[in-house]
N, C-alpha and C. Protein backbone atom coordinates (compact mmCIF):
# COMPACT_ATOMS: atom_id res chain seq x y z
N UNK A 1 8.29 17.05 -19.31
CA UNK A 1 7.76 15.88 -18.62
C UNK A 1 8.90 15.23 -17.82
N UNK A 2 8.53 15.37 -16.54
CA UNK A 2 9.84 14.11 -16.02
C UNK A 2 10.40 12.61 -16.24
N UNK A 3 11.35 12.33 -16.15
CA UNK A 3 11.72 11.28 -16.66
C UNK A 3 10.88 10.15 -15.71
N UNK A 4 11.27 8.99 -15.89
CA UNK A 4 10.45 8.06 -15.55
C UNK A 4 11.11 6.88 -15.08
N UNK A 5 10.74 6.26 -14.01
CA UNK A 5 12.00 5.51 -13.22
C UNK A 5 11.57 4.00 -14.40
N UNK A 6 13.13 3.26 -14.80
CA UNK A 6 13.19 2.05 -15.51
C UNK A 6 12.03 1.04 -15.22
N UNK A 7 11.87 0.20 -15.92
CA UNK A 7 10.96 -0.22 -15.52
C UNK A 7 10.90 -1.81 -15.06
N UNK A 8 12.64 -1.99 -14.56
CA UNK A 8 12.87 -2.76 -13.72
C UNK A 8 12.87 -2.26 -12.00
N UNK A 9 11.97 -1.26 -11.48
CA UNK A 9 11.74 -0.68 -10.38
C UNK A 9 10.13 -0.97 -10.33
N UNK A 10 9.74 -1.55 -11.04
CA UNK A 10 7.91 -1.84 -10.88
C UNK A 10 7.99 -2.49 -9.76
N UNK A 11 8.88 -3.10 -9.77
CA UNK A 11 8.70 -4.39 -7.89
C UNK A 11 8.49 -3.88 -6.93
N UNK A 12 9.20 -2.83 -6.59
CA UNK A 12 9.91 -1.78 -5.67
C UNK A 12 8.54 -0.71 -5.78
N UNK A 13 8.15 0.05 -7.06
CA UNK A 13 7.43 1.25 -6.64
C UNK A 13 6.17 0.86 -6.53
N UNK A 14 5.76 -0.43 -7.09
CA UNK A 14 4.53 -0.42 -6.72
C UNK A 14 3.97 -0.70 -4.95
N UNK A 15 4.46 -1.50 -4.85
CA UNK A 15 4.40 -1.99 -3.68
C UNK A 15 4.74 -0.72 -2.52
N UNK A 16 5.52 -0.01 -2.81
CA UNK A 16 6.63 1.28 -2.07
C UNK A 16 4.49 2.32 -2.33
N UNK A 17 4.29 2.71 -3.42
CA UNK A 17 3.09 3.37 -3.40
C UNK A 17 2.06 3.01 -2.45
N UNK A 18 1.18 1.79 -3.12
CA UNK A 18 0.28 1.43 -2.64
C UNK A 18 0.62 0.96 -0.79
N UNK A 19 2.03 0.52 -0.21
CA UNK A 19 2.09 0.70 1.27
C UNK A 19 1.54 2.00 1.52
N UNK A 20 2.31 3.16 0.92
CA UNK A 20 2.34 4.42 1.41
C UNK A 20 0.88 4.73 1.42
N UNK A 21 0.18 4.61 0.39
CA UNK A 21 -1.54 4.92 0.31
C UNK A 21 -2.61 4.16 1.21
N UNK A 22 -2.36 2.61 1.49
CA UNK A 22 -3.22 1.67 2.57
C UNK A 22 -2.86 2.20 3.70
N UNK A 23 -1.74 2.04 4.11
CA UNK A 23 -1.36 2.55 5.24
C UNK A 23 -1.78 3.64 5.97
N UNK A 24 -1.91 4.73 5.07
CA UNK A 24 -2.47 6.41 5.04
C UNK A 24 -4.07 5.90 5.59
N UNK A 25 -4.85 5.66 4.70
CA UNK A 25 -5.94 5.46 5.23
C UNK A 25 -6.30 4.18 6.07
N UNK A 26 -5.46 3.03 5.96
CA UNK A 26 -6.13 2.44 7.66
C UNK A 26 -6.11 3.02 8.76
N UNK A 27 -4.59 3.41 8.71
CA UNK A 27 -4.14 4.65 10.11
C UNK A 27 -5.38 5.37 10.47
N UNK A 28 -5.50 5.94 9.29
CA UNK A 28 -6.22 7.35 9.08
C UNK A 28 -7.85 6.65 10.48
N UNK A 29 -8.25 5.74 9.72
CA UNK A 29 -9.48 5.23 10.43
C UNK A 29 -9.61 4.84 11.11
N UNK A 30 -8.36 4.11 11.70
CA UNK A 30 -7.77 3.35 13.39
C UNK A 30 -7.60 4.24 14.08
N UNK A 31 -6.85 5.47 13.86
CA UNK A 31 -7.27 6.20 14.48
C UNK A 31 -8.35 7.44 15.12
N UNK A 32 -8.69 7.94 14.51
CA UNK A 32 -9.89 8.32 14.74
C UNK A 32 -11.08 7.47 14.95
N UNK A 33 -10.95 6.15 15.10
CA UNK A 33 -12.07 5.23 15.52
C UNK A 33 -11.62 5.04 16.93
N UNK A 34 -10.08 5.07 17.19
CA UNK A 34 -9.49 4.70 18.44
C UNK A 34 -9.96 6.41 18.99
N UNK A 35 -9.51 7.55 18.78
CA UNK A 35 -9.19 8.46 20.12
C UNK A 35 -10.50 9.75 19.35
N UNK A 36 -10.88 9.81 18.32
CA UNK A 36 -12.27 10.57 17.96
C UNK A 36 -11.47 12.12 18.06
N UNK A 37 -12.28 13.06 17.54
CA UNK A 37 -11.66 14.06 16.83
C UNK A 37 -11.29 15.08 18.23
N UNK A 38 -9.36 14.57 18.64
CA UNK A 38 -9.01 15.15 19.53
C UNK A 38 -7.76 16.11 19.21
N UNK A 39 -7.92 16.78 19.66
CA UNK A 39 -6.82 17.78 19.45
C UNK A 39 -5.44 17.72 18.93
N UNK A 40 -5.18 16.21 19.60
CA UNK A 40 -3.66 15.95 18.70
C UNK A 40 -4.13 14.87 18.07
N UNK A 41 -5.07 14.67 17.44
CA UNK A 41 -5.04 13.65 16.52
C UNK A 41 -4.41 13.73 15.38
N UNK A 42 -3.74 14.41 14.37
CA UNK A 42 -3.06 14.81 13.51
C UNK A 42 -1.93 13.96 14.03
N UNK A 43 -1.17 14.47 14.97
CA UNK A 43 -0.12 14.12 15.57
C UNK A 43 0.11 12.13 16.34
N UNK A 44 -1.34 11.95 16.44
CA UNK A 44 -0.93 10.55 16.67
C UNK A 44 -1.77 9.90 15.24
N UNK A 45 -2.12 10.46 13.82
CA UNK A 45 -2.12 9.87 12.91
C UNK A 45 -1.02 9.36 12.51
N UNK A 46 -0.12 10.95 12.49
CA UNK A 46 0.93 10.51 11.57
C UNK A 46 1.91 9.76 12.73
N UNK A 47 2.16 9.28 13.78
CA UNK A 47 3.07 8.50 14.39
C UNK A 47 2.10 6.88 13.92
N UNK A 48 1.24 6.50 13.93
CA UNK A 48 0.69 5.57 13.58
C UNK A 48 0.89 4.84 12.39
N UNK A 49 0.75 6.18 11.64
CA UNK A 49 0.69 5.92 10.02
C UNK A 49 2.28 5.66 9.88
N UNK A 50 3.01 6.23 10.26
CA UNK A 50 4.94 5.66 10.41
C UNK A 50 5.04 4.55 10.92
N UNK A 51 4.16 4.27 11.94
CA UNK A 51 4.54 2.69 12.53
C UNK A 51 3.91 1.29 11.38
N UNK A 52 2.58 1.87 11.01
CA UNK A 52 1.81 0.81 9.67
C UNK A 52 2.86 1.20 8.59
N UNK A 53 3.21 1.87 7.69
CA UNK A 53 3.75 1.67 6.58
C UNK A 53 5.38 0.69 7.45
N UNK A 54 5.77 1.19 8.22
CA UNK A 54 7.28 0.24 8.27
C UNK A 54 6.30 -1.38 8.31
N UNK A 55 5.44 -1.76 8.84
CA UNK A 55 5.12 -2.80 8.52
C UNK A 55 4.18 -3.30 7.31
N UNK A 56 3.77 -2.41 7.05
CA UNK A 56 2.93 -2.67 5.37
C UNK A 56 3.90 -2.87 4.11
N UNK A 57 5.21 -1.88 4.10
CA UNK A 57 6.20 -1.84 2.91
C UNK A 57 6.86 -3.42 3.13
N UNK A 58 7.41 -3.99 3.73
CA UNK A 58 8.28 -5.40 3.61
C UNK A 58 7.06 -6.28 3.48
N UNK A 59 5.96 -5.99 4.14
CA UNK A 59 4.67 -7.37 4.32
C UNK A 59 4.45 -7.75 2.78
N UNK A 60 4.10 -6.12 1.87
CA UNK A 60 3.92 -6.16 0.45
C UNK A 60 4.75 -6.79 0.06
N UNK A 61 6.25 -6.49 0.05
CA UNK A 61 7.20 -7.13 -0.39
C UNK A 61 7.65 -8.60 -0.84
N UNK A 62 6.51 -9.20 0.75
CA UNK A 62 7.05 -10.72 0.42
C UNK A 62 5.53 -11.20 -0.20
N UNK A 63 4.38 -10.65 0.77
CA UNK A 63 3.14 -11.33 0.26
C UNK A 63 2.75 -10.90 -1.38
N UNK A 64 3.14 -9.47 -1.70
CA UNK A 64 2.63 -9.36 -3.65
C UNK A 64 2.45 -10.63 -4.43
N UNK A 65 3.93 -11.20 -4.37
CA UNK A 65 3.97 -12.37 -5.51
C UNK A 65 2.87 -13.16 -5.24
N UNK A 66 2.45 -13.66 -3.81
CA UNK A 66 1.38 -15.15 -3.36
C UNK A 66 0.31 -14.36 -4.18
N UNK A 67 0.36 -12.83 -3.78
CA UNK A 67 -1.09 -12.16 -3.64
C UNK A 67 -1.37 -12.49 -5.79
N UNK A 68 -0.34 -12.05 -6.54
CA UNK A 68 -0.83 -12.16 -7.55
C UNK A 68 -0.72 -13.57 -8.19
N UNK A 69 -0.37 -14.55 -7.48
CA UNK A 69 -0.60 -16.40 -8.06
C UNK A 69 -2.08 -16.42 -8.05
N UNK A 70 -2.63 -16.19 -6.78
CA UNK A 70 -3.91 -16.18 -6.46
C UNK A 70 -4.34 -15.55 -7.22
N UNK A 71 -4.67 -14.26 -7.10
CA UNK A 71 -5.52 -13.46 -8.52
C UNK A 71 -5.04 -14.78 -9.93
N UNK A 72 -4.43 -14.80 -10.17
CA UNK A 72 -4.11 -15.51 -11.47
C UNK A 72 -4.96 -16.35 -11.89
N UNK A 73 -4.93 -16.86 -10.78
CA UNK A 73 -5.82 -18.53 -10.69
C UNK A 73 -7.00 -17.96 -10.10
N UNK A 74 -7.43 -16.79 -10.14
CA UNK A 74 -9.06 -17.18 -9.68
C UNK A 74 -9.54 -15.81 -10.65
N UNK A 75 -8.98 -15.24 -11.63
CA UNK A 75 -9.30 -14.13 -12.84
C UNK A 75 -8.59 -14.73 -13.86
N UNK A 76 -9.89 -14.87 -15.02
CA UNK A 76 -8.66 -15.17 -16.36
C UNK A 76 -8.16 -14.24 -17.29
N UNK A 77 -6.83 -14.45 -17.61
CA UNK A 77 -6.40 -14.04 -18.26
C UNK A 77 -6.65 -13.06 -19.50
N UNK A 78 -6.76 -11.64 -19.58
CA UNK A 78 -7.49 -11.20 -20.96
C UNK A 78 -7.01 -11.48 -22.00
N UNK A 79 -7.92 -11.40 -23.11
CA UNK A 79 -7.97 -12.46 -24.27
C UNK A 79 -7.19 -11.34 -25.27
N UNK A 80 -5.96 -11.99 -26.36
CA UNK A 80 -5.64 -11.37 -27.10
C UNK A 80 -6.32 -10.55 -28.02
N UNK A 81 -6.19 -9.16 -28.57
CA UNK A 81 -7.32 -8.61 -29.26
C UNK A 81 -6.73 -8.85 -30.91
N UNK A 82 -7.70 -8.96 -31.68
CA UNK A 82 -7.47 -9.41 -32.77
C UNK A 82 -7.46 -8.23 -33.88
């Protein structure tokens, strides 16, 4: 089994994942909603999808924390199990 990154890197990989995965599929649907199934569409996914994650990875970065105050305060807390 591979080792497993510390788990003072949760800040970092989560955020580092889930950019890499939103990003993948907004691209994915911006584009092909923008230019429809053209020959280099592959090719202007993935330049797209490079331009959204450089701005999705830092956006996560700063907005996560607001993003999970909010959840906090509007989901309660699960209840200790007894």
């Amino acid at each position: 089994m591979p080792k497993k990154l510390p788990a003072r890197y949760n800040a970092i990989a989560m955020p580092l994942v889930l950019s890499v995965l939103m990003s993948c599929l907004v691209s994915a649907v911006s584009t092909v909603a923008s230019v429809g199934a053209s020959a280099d569409l592959f090719a202007l996914w993935m330049k797209a999808w490079g331009i959204s994650w450089l701005a999705a990875f830092p956006s996560l970065l700063l907005v996560l924390p607001l993003v999970r105050m909010i959840v906090g305060a509007l989901v309660q807390a699960p209840q200790a199990r007894r």
